[in-house]
Protein backbone atom coordinates (compact mmCIF):
# COMPACT_ATOMS: atom_id res chain seq x y z
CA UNK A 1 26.91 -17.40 8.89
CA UNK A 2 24.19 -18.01 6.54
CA UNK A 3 20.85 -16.72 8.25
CA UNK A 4 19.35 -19.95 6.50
CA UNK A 5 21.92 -22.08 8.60
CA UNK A 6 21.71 -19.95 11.89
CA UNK A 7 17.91 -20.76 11.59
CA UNK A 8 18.21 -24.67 11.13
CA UNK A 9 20.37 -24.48 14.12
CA UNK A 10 18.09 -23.22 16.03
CA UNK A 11 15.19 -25.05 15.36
CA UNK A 12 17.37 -28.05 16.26
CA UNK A 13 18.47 -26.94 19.45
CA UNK A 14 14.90 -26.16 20.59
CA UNK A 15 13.79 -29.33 19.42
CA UNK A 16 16.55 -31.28 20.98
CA UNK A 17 16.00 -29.95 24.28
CA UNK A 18 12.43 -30.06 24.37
CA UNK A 19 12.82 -33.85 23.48
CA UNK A 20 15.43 -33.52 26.24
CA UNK A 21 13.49 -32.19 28.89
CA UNK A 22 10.67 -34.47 28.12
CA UNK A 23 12.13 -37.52 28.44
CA UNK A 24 13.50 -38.22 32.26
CA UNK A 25 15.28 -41.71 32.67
CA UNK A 26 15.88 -42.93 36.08
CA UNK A 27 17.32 -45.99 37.41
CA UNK A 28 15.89 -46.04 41.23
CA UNK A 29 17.99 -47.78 43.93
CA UNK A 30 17.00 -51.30 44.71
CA UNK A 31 17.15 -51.65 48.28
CA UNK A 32 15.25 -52.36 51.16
CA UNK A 33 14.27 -49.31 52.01
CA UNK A 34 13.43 -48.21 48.20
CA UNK A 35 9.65 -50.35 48.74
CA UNK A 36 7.03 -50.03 50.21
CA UNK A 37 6.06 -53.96 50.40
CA UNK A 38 2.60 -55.31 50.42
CA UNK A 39 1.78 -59.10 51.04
CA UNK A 40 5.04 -60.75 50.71
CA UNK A 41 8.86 -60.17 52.00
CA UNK A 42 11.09 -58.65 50.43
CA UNK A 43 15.00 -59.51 50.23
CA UNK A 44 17.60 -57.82 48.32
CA UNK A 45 21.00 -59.04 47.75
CA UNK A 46 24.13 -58.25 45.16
CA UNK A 47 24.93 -61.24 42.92
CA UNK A 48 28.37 -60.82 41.16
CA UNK A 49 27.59 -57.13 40.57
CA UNK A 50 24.07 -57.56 39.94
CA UNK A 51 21.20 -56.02 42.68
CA UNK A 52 18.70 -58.80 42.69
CA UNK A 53 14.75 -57.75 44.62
CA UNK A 54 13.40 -61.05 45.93
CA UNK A 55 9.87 -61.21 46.84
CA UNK A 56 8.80 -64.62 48.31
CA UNK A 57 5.86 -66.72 47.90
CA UNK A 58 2.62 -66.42 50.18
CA UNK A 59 -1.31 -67.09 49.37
CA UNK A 60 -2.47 -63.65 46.88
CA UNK A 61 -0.47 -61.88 44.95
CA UNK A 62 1.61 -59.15 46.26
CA UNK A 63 3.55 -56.21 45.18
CA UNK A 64 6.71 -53.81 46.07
CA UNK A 65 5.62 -50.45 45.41
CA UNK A 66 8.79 -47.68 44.85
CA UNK A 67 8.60 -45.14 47.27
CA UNK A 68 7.96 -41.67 45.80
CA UNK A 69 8.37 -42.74 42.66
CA UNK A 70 5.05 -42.09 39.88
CA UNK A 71 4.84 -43.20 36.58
CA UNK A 72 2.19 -41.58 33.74
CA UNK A 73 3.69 -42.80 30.78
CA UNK A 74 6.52 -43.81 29.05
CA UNK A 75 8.87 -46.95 29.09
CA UNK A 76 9.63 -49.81 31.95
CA UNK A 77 12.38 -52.04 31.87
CA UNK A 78 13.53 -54.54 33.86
CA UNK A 79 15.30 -58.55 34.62
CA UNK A 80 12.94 -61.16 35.60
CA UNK A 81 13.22 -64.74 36.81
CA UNK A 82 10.17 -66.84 37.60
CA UNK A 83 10.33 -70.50 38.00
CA UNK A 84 8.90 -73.63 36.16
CA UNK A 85 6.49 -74.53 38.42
CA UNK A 86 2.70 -74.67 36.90
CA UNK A 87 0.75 -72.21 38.49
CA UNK A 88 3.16 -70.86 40.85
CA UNK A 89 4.99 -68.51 38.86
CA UNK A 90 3.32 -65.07 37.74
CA UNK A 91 5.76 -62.26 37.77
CA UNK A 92 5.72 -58.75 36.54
CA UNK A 93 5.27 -55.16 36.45
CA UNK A 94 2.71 -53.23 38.07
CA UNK A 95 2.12 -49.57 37.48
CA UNK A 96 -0.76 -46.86 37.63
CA UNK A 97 -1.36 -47.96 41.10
CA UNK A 98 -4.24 -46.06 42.90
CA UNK A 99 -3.50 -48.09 46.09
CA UNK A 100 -2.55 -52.15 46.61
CA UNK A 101 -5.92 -52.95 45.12
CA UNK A 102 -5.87 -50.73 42.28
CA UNK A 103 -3.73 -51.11 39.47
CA UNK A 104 -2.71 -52.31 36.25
CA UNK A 105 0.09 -54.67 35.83
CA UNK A 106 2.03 -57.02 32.87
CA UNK A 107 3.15 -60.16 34.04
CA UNK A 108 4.57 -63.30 32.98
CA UNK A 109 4.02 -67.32 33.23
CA UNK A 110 7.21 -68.81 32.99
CA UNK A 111 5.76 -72.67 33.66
CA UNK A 112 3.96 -71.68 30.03
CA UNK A 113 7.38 -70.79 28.04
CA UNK A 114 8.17 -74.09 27.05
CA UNK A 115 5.05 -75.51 27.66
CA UNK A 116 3.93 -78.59 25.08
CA UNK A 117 0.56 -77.66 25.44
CA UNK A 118 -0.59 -75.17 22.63
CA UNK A 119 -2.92 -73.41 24.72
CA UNK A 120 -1.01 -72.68 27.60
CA UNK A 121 1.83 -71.48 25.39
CA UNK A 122 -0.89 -69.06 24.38
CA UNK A 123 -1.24 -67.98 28.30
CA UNK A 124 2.60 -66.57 28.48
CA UNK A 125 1.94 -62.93 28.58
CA UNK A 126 -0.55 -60.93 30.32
CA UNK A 127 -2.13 -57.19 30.63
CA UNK A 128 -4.42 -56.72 33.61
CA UNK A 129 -6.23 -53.53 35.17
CA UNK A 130 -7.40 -54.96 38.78
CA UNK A 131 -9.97 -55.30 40.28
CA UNK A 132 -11.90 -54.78 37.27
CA UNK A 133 -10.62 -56.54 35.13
CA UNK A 134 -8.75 -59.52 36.16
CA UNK A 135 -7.68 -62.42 33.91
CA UNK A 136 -10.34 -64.79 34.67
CA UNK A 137 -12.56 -61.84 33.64
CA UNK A 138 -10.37 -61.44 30.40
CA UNK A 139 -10.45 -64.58 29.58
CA UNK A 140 -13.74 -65.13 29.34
CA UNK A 141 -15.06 -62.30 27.95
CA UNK A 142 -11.82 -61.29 25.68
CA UNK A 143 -10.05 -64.97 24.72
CA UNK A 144 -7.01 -64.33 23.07
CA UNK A 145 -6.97 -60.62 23.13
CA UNK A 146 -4.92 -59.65 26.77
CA UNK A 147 -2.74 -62.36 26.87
CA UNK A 148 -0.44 -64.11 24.18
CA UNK A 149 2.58 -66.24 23.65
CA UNK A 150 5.80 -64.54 23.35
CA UNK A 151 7.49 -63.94 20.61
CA UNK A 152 10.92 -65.50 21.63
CA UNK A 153 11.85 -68.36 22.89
CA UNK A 154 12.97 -68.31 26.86
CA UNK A 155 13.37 -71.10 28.82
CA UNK A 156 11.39 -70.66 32.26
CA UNK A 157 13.66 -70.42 34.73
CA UNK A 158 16.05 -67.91 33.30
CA UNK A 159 16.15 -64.11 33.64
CA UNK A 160 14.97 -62.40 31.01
CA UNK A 161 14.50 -58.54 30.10
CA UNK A 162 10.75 -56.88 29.69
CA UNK A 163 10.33 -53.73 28.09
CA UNK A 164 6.97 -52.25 28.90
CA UNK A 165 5.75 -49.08 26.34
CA UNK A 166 2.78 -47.38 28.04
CA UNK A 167 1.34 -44.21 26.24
CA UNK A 168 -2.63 -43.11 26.31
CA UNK A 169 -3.14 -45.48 23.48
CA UNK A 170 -1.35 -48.73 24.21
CA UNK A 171 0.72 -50.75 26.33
CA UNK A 172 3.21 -52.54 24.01
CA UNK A 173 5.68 -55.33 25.66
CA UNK A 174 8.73 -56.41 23.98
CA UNK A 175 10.92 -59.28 25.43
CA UNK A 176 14.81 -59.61 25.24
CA UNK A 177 15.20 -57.26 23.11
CA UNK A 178 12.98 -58.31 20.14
CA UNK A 179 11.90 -55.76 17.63
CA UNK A 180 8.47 -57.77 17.61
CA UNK A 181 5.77 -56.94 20.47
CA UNK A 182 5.00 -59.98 22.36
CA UNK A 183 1.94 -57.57 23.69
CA UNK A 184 -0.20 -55.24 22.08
CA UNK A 185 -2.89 -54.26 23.86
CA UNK A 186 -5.64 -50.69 24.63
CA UNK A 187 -5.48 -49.56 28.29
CA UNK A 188 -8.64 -50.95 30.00
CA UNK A 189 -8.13 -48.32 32.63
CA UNK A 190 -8.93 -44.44 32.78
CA UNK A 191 -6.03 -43.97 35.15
CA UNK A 192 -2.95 -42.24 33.66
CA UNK A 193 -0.57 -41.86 36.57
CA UNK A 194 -0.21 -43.69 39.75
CA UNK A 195 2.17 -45.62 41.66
CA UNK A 196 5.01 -48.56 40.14
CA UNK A 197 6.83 -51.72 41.67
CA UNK A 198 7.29 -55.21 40.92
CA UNK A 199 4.47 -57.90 41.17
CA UNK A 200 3.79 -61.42 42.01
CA UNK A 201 1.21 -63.19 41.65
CA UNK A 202 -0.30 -65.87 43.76
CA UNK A 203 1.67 -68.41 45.68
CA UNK A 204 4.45 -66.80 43.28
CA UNK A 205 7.69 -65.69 44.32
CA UNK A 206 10.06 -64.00 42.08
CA UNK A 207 13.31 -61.79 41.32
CA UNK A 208 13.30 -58.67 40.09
CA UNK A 209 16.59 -56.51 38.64
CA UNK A 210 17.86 -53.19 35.94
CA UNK A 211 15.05 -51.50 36.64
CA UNK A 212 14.82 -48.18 34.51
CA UNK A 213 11.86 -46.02 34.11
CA UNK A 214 11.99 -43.25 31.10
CA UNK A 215 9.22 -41.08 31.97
CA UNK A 216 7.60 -38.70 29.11
């Protein structure tokens, strides 16, 4: 063989298993026992083949934190289904945990998808790093800038899929598929790693589903 060839070859098969090795995909049981659950309860049923987490509604928000499960950085997905009830229905992603304080999250605002009002529809989409930097404190000092509307149209009380890109530089959201970000935002915290698990927020329930992590 052509040393020319037998060279190319190789090349590729390092690279491809590097880029092998450092991507890890995992698809983490959903059950009971999977969570560790903080301010809410947690049910988990299978809906015509489908695992569906439940968290129910209480005062706060709350979270389900994956047991021995860490996430640096890399890509979350997931199925979520809030409801269309204004101001009861924040549901998302919450990763880099430090502890049930500590952490920042993506959620949605389903009671905004199809909202008439053009500033609410504005208020679909959110990036948070608690307790720092919460949204009232975004808000104010940052209008416009860590939340947005999404870019496709989903009516409120129907699942949808969330991708969630999180690398040193950004944390880029993408919904249903869409090759457009509905998110673009700069990580507020210095925290790189930490824990992962599906949030609510207050007086929120929601249902969670497909989660896959690809870690890099």
């Amino acid at each position: 063989m052509n040393k020319k060839i037998i060279t190319a070859t190789i090349l590729f098969t390092t690279f491809f298993c590097l880029n092998t090795v450092a991507q890890k995909t995992i698809q983490p049981t959903l059950s009971g026992g999977s969570f560790t659950v903080v301010n809410r309860h947690i049910t988990v049923a299978n809906e015509q083949g489908k695992t569906i987490v439940h968290l129910d509604a209480k005062s706060g928000q709350g979270v389900a934190w994956l047991n021995n499960i860490t996430f640096e950085k890399g890509i979350i997905e997931f199925d979520v289904k809030g409801k269309n009830v204004v101001q009861q229905s924040f549901v998302g992603i919450a990763f880099h945990g430090l502890n049930d304080t500590t952490f920042d999250a993506v959620y949605f605002r389903p009671f905004n998808f199809q909202s008439p009002d053009i500033i609410r529809k504005t208020h679909c989409i959110q990036y948070v790093s608690e307790p720092q930097y919460d949204w009232q404190v975004l808000r104010e000092k940052y209008p416009g800038k860590y939340e947005k509307a999404l870019s496709v149209s989903v009516q409120p009380e129907n699942w949808f899929h969330a991708k969630v890109v999180v690398d040193v530089n950004n944390i880029t959201v993408f919904v249903n598929g869409d090759s457009k970000p509905s998110l673009t935002v700069k990580p507020l915290s210095k925290r790189t790693t930490g824990k992962i698990g599906f949030w609510v927020g207050v007086t929120s329930d929601g249902d969670f589903s497909n989660l896959k992590i690809t870690s890099e």
